[in-house]
PDB file of N, CA and C in Angstrom:
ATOM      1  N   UNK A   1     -80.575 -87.468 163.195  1.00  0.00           N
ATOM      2  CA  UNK A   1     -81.527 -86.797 164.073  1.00  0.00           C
ATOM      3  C   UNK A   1     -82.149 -85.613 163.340  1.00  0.00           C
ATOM      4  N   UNK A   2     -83.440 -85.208 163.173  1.00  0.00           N
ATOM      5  CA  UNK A   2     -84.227 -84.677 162.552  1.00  0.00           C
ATOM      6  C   UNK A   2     -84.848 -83.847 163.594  1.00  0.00           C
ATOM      7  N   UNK A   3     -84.014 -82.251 163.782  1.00  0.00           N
ATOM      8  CA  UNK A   3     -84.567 -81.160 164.424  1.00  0.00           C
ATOM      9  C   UNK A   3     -85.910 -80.041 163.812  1.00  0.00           C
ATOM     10  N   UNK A   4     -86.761 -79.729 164.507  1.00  0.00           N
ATOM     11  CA  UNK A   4     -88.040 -79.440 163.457  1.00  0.00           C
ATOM     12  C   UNK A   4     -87.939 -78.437 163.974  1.00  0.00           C
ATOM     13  N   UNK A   5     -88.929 -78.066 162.432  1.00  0.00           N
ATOM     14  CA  UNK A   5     -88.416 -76.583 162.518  1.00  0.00           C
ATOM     15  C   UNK A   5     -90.046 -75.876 162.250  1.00  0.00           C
ATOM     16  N   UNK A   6     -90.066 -74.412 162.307  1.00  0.00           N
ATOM     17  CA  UNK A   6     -91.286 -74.004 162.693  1.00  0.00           C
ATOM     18  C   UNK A   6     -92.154 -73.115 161.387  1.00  0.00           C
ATOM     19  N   UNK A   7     -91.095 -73.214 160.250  1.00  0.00           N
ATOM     20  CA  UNK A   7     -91.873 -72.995 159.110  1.00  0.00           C
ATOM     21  C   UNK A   7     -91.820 -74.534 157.806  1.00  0.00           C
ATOM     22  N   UNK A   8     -92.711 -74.133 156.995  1.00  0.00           N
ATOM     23  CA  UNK A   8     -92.951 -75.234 155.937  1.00  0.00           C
ATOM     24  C   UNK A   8     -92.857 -74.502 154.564  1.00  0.00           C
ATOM     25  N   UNK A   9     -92.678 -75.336 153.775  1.00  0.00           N
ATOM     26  CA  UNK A   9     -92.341 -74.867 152.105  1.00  0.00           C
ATOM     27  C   UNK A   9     -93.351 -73.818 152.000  1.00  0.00           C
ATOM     28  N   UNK A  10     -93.275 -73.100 151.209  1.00  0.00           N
ATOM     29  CA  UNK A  10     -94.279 -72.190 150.815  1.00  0.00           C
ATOM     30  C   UNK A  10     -95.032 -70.757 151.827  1.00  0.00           C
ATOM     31  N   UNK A  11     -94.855 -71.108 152.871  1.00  0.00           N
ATOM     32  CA  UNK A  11     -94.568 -70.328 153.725  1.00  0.00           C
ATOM     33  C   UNK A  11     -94.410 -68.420 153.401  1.00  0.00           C
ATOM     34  N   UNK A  12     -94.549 -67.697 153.891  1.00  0.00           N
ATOM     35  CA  UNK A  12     -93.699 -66.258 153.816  1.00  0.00           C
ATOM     36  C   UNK A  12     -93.283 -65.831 155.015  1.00  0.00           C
ATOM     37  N   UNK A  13     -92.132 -65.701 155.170  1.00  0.00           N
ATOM     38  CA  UNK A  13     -91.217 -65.406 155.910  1.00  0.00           C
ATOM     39  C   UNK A  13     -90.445 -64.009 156.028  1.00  0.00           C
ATOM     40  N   UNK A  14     -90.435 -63.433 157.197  1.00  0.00           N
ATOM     41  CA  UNK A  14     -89.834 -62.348 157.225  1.00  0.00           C
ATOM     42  C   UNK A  14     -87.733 -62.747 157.901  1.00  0.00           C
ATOM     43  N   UNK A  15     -87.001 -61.871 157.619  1.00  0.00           N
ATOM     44  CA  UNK A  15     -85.426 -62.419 157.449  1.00  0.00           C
ATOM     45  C   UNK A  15     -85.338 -61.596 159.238  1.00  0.00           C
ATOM     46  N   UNK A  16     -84.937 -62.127 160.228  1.00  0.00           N
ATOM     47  CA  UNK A  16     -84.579 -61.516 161.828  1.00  0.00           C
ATOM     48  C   UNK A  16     -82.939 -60.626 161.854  1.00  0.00           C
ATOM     49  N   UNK A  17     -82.278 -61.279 160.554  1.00  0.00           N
ATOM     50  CA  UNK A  17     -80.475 -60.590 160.624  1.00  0.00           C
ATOM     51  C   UNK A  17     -79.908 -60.874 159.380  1.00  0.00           C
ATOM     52  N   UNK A  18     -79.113 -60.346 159.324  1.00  0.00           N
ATOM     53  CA  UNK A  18     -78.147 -60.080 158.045  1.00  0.00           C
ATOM     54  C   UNK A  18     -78.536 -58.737 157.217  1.00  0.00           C
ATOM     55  N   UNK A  19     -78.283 -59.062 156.056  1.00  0.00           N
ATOM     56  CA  UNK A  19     -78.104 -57.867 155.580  1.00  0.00           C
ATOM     57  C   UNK A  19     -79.197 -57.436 154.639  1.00  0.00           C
ATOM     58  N   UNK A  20     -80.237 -58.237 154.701  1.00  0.00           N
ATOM     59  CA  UNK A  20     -81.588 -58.211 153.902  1.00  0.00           C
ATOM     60  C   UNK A  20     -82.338 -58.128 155.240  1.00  0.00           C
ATOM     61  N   UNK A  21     -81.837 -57.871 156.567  1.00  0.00           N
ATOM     62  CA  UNK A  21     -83.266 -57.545 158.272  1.00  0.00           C
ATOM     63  C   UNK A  21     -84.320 -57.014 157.670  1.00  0.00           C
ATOM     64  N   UNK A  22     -85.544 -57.769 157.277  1.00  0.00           N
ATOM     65  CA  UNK A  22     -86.960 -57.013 157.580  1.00  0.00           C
ATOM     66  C   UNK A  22     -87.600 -57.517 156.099  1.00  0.00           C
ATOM     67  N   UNK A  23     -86.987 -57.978 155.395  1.00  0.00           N
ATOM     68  CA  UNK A  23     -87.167 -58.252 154.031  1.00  0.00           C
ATOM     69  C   UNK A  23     -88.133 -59.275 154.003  1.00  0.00           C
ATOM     70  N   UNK A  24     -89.021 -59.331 153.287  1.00  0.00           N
ATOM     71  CA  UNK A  24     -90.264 -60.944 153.549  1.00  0.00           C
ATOM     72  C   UNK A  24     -89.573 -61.779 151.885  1.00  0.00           C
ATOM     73  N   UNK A  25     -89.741 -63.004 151.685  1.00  0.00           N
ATOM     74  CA  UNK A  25     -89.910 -64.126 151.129  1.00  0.00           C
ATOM     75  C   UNK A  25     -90.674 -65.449 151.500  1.00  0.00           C
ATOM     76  N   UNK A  26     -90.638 -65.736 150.258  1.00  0.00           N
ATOM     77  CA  UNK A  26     -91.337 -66.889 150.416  1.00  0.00           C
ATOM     78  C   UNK A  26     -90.102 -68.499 150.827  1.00  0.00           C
ATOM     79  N   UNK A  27     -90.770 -69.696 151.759  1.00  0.00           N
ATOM     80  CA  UNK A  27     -89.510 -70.613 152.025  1.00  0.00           C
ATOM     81  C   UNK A  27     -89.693 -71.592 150.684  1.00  0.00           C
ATOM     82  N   UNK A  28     -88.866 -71.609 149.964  1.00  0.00           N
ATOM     83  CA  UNK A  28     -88.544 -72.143 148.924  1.00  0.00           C
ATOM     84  C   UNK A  28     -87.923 -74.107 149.323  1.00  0.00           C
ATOM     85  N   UNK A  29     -87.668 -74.158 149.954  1.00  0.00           N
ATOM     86  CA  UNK A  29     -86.929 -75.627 150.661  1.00  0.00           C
ATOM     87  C   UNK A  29     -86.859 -75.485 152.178  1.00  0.00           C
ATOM     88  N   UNK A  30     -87.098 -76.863 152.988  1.00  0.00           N
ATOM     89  CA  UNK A  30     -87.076 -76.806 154.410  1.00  0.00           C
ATOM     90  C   UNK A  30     -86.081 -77.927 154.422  1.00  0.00           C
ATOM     91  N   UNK A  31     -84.903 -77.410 155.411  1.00  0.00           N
ATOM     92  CA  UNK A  31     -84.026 -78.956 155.735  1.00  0.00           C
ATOM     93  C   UNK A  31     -83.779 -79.304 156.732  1.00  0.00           C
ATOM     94  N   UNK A  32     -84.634 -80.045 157.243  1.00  0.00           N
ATOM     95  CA  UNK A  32     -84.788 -80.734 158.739  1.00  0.00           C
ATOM     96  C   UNK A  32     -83.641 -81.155 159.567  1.00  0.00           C
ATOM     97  N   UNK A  33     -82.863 -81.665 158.844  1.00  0.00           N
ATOM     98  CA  UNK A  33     -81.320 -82.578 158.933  1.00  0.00           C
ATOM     99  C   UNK A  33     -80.453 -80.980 159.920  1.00  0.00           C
ATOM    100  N   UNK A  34     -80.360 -80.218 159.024  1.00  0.00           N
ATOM    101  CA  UNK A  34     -79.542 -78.737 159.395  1.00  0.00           C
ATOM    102  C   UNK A  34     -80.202 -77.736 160.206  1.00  0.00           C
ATOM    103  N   UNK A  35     -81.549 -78.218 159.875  1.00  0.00           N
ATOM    104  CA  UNK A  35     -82.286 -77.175 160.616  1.00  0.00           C
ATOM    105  C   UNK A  35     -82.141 -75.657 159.905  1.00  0.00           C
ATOM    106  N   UNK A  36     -81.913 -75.941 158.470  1.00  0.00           N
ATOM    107  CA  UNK A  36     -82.000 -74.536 157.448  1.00  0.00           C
ATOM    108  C   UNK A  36     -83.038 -74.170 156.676  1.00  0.00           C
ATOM    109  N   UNK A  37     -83.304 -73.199 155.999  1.00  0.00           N
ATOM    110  CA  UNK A  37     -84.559 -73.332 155.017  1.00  0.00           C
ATOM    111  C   UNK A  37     -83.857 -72.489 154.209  1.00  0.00           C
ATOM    112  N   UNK A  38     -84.245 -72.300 152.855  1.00  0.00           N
ATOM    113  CA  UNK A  38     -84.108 -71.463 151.434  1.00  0.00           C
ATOM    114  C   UNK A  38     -85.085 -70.713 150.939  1.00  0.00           C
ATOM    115  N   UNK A  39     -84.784 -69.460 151.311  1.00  0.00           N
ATOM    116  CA  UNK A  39     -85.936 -68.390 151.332  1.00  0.00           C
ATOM    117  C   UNK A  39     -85.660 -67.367 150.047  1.00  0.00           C
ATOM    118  N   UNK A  40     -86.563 -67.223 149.165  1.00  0.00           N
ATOM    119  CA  UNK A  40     -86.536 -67.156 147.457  1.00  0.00           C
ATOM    120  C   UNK A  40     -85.500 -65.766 147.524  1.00  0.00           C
ATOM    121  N   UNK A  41     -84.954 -65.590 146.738  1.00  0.00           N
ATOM    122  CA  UNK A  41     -84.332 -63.560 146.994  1.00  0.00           C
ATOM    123  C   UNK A  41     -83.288 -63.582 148.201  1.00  0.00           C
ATOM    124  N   UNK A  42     -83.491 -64.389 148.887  1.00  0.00           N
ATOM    125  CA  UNK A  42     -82.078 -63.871 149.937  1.00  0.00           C
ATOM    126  C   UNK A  42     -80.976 -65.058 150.167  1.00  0.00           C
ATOM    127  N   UNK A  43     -80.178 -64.086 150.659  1.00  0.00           N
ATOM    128  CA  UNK A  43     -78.809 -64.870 151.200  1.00  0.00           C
ATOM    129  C   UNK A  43     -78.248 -65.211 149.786  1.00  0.00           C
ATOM    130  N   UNK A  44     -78.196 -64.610 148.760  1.00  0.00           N
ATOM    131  CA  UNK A  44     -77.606 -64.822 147.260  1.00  0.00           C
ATOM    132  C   UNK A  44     -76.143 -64.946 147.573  1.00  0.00           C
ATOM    133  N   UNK A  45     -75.816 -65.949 147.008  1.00  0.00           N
ATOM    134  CA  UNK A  45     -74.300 -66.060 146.696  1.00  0.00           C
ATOM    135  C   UNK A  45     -73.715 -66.744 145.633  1.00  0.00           C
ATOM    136  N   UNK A  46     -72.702 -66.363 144.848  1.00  0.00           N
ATOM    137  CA  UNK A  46     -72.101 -66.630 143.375  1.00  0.00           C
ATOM    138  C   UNK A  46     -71.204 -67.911 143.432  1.00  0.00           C
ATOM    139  N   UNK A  47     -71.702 -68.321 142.633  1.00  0.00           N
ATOM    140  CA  UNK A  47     -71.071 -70.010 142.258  1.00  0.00           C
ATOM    141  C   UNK A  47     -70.679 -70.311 141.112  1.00  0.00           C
ATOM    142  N   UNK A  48     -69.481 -70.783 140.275  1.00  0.00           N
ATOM    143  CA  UNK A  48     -68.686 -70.587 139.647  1.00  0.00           C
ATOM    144  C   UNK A  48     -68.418 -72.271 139.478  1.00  0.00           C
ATOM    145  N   UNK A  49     -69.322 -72.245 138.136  1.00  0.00           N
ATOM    146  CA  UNK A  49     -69.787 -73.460 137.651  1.00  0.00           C
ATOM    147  C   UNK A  49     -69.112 -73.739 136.510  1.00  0.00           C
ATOM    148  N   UNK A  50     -68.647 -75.327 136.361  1.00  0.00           N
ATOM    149  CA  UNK A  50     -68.415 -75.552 134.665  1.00  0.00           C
ATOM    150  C   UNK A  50     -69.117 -76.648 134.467  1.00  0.00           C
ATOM    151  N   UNK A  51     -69.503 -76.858 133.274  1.00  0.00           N
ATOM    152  CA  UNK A  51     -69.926 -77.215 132.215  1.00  0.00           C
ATOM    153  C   UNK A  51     -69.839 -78.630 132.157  1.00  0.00           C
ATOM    154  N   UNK A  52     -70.761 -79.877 132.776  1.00  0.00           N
ATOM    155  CA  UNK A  52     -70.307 -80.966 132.692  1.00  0.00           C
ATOM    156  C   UNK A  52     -71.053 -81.684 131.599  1.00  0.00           C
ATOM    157  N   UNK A  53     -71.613 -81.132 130.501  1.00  0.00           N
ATOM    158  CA  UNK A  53     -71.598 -81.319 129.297  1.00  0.00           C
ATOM    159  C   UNK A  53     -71.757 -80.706 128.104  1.00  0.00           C
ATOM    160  N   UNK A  54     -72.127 -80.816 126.321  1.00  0.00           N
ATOM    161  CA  UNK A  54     -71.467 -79.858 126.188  1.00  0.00           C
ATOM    162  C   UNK A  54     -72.819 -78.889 125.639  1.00  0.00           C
ATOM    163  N   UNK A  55     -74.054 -79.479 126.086  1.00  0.00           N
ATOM    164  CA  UNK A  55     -75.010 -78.340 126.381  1.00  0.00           C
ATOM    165  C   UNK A  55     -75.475 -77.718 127.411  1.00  0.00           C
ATOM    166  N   UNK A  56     -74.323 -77.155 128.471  1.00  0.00           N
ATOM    167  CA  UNK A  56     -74.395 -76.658 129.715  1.00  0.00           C
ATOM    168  C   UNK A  56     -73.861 -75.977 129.913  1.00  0.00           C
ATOM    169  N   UNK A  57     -74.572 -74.724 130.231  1.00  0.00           N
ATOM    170  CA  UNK A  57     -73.682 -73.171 130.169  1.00  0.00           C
ATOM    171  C   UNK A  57     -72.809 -73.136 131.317  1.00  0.00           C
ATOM    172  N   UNK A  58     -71.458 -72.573 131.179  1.00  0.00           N
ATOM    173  CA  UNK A  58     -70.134 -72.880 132.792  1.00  0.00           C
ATOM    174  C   UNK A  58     -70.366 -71.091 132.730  1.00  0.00           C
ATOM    175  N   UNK A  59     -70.125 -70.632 133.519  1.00  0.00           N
ATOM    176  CA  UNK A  59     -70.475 -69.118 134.285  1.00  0.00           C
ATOM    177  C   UNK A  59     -70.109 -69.046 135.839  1.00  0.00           C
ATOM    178  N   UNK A  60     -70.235 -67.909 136.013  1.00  0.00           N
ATOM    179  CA  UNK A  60     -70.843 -67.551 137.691  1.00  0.00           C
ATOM    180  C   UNK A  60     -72.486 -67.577 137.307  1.00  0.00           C
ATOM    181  N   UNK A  61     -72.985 -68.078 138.428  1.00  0.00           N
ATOM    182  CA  UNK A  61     -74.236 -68.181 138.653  1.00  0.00           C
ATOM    183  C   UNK A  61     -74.679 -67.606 140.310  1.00  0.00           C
ATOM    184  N   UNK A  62     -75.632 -67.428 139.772  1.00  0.00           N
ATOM    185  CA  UNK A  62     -76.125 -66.742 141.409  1.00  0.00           C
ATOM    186  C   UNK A  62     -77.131 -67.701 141.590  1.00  0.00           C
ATOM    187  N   UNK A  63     -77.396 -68.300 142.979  1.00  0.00           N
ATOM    188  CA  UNK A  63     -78.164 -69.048 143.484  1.00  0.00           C
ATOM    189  C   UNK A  63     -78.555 -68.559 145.134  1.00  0.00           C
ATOM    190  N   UNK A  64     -79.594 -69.134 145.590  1.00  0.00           N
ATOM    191  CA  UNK A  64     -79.609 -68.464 147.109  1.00  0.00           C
ATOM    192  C   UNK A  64     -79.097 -69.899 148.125  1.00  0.00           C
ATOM    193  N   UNK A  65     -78.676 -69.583 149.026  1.00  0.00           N
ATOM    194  CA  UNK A  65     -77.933 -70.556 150.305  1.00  0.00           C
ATOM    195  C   UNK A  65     -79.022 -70.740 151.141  1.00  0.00           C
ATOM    196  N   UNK A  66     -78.826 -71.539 152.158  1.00  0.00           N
ATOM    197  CA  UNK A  66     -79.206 -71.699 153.309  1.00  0.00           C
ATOM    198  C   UNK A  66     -79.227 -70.868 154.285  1.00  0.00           C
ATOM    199  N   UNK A  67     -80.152 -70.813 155.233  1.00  0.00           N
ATOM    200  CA  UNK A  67     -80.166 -69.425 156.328  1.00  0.00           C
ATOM    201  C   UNK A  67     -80.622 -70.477 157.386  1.00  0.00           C
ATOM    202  N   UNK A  68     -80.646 -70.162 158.557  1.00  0.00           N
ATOM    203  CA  UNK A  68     -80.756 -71.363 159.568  1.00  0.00           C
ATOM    204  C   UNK A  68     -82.395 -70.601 159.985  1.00  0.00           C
ATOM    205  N   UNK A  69     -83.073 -71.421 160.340  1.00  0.00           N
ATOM    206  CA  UNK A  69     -84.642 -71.411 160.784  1.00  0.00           C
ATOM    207  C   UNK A  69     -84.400 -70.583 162.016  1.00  0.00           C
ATOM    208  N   UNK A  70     -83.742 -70.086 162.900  1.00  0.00           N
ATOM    209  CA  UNK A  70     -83.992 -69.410 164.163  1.00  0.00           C
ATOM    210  C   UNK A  70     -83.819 -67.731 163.683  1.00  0.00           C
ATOM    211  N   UNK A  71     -83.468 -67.452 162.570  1.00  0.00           N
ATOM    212  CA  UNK A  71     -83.478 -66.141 161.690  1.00  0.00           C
ATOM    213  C   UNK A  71     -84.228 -66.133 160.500  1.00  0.00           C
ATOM    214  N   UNK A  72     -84.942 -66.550 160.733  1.00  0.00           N
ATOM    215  CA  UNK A  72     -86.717 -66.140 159.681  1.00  0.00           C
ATOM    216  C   UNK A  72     -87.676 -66.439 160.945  1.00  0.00           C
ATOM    217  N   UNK A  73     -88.673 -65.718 160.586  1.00  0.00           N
ATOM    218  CA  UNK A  73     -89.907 -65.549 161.367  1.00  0.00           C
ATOM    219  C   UNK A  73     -91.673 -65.806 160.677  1.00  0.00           C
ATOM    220  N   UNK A  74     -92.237 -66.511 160.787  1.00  0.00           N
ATOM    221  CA  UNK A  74     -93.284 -66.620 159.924  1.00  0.00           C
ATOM    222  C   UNK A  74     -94.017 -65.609 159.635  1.00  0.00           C
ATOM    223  N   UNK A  75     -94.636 -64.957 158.469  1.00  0.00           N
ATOM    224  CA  UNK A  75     -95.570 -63.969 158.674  1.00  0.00           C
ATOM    225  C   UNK A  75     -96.882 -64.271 158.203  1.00  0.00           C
ATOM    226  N   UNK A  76     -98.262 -63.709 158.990  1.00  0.00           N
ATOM    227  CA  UNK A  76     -99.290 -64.200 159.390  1.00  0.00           C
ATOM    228  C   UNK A  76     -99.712 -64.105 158.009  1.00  0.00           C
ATOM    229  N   UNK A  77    -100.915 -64.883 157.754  1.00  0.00           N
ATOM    230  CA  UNK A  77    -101.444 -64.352 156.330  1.00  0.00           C
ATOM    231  C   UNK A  77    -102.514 -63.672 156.355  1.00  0.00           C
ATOM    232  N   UNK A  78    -103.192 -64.078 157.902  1.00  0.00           N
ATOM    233  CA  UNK A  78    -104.106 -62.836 157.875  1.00  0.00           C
ATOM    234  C   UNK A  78    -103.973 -61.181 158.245  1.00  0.00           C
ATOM    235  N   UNK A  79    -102.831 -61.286 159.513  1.00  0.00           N
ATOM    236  CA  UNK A  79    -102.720 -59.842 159.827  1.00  0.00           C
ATOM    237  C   UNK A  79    -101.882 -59.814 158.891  1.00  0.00           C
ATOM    238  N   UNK A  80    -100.822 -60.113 158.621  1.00  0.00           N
ATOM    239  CA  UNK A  80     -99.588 -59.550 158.350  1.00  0.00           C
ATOM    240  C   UNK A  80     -98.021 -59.286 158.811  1.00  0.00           C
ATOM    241  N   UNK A  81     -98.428 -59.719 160.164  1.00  0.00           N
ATOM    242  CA  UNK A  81     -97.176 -59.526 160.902  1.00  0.00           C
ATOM    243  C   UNK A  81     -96.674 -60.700 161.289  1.00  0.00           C
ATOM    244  N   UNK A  82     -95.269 -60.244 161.653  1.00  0.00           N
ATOM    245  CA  UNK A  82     -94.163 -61.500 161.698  1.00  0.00           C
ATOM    246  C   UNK A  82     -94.880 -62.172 163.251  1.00  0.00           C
ATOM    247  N   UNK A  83     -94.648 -63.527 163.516  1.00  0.00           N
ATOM    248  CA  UNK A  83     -95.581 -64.001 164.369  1.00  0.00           C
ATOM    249  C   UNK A  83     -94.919 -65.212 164.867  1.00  0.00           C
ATOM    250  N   UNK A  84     -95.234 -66.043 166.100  1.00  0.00           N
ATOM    251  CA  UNK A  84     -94.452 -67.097 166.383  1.00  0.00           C
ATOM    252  C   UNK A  84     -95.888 -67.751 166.247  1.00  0.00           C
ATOM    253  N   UNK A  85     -95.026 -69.332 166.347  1.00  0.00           N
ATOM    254  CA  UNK A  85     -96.712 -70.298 165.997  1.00  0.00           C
ATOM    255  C   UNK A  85     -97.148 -71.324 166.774  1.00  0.00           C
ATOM    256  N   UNK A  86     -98.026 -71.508 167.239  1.00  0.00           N
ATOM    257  CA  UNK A  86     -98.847 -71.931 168.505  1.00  0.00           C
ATOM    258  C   UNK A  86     -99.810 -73.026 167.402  1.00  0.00           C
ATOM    259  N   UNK A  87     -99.076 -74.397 168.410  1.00  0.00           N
ATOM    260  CA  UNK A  87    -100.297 -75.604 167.922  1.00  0.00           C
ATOM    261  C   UNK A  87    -100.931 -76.143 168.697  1.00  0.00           C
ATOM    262  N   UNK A  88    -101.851 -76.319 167.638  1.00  0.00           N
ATOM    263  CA  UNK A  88    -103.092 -76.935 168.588  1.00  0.00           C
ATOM    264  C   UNK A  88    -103.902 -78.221 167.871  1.00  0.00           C
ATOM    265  N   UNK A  89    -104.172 -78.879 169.056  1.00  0.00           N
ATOM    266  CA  UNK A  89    -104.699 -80.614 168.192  1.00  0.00           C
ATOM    267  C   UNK A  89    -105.766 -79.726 168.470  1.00  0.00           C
ATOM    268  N   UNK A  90    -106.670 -80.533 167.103  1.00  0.00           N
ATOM    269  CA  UNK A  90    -107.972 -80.709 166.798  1.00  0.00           C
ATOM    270  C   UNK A  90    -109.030 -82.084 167.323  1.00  0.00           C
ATOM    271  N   UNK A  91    -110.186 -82.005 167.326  1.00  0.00           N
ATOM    272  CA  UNK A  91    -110.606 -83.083 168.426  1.00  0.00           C
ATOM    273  C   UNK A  91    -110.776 -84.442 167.397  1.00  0.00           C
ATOM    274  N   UNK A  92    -110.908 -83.804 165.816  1.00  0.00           N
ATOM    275  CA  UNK A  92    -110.364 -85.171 164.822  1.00  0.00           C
ATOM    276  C   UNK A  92    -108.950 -86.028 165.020  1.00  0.00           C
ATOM    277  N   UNK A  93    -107.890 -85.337 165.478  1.00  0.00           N
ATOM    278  CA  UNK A  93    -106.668 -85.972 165.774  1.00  0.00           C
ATOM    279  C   UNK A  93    -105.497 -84.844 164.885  1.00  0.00           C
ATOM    280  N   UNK A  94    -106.195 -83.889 163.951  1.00  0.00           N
ATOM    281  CA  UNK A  94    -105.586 -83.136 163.360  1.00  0.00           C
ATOM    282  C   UNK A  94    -104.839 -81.889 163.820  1.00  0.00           C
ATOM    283  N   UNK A  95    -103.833 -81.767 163.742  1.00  0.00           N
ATOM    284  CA  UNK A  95    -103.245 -80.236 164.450  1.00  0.00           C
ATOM    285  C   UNK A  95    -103.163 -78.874 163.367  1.00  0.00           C
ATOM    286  N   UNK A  96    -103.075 -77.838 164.100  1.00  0.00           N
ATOM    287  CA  UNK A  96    -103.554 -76.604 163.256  1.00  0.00           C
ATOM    288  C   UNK A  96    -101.805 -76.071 164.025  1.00  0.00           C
ATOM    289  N   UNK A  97    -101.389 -75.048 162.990  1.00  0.00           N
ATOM    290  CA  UNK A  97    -100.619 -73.905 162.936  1.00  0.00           C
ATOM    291  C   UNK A  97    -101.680 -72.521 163.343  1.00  0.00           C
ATOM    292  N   UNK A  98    -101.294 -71.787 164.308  1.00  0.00           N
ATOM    293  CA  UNK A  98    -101.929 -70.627 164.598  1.00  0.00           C
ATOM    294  C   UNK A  98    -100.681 -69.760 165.000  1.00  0.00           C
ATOM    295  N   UNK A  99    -101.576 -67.824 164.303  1.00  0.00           N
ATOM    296  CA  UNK A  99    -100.692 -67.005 164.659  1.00  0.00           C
ATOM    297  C   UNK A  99    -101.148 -67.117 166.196  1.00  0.00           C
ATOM    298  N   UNK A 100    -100.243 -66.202 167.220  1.00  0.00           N
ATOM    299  CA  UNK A 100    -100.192 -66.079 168.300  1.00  0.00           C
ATOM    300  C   UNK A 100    -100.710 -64.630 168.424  1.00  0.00           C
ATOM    301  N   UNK A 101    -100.213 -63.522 167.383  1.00  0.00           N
ATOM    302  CA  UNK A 101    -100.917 -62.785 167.923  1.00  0.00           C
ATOM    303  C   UNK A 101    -102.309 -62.294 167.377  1.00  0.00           C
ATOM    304  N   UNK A 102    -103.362 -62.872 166.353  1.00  0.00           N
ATOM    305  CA  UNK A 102    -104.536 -63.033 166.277  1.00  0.00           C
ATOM    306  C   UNK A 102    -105.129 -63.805 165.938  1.00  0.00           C
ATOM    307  N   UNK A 103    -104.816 -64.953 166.210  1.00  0.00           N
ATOM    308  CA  UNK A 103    -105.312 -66.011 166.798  1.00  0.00           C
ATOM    309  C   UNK A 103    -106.040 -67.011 165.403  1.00  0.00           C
ATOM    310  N   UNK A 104    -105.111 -66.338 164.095  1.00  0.00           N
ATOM    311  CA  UNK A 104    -105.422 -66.747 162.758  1.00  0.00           C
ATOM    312  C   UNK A 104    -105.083 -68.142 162.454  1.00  0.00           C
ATOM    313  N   UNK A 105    -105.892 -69.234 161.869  1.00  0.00           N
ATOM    314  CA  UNK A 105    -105.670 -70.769 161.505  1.00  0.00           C
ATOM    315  C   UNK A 105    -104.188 -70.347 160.579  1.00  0.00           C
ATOM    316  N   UNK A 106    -103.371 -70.974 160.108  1.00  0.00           N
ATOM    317  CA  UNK A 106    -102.485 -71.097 159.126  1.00  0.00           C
ATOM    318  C   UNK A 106    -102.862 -71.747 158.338  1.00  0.00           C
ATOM    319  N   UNK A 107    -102.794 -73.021 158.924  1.00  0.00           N
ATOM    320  CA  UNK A 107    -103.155 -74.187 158.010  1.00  0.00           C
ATOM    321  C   UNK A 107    -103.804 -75.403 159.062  1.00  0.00           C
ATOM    322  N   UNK A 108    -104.120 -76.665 158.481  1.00  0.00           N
ATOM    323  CA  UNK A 108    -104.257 -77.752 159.205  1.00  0.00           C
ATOM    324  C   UNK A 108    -103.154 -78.984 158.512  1.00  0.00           C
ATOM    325  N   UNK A 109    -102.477 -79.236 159.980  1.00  0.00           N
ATOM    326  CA  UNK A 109    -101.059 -80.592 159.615  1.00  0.00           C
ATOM    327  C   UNK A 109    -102.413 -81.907 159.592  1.00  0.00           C
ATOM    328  N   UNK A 110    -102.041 -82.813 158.846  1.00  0.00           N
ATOM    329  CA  UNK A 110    -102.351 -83.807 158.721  1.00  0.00           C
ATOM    330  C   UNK A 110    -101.636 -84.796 159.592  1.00  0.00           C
ATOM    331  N   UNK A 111    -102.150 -85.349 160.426  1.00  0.00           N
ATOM    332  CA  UNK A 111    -100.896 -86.371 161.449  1.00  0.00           C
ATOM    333  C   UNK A 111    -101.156 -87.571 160.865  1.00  0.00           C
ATOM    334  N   UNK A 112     -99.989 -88.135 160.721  1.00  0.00           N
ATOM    335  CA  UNK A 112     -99.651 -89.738 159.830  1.00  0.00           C
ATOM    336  C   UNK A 112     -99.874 -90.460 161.115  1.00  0.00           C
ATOM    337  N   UNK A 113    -100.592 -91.521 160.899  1.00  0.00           N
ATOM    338  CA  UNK A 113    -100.874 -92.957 161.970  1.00  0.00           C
ATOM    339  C   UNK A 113     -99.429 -93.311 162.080  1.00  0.00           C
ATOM    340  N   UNK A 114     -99.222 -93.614 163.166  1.00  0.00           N
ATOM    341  CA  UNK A 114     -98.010 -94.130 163.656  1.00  0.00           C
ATOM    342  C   UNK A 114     -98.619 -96.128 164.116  1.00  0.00           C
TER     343      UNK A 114
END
């Protein structure tokens, strides 16, 4: 089952909790399945890797985790502010992402023929 979620790759996103609250990134990965996304700079955590061959550096590595989509917030690209997103079909069959609070296009979704 494939729960959807209300931002898309590339995206900028502001963080709603933890310990980076208020911080913007960009969404680096969306995962529909979990309902998580990977937002560039946050939620870092150290992973402690070896070497499964023998040109592959084994270390701690820092990589960023998963954060669940109901704690990021989209931010507008025209105002600027964190924003919830309001769709709307187009009279081609196409739907648009809009901020809610000025009423800015995001983008246009392409809808696949079913």
């Amino acid at each position: 089952m494939n729960n959807k979620v209300h931002v898309k790759r590339g995206d900028t996103v502001v963080l709603l909790t933890g310990k980076k609250e208020g911080k913007k990134g960009k969404v680096l990965e969306v995962n529909t399945k979990d309902g998580t996304v990977i937002v560039e700079g946050m939620n870092i955590v150290k992973k402690h890797q070896k070497a499964r061959s023998q040109y592959q550096q084994s270390g701690i590595i820092e990589k960023e985790a998963p954060i669940h989509a109901s704690n990021v917030m989209l931010v507008c690209p025209k105002c600027g502010k964190p924003t919830r997103v309001r769709r709307r079909v187009l009279e081609n069959g196409e739907k648009n992402r809009e901020c809610k609070k000025c009423n800015a296009t995001i983008d246009v979704i392409k809808e696949a023929k079913k």
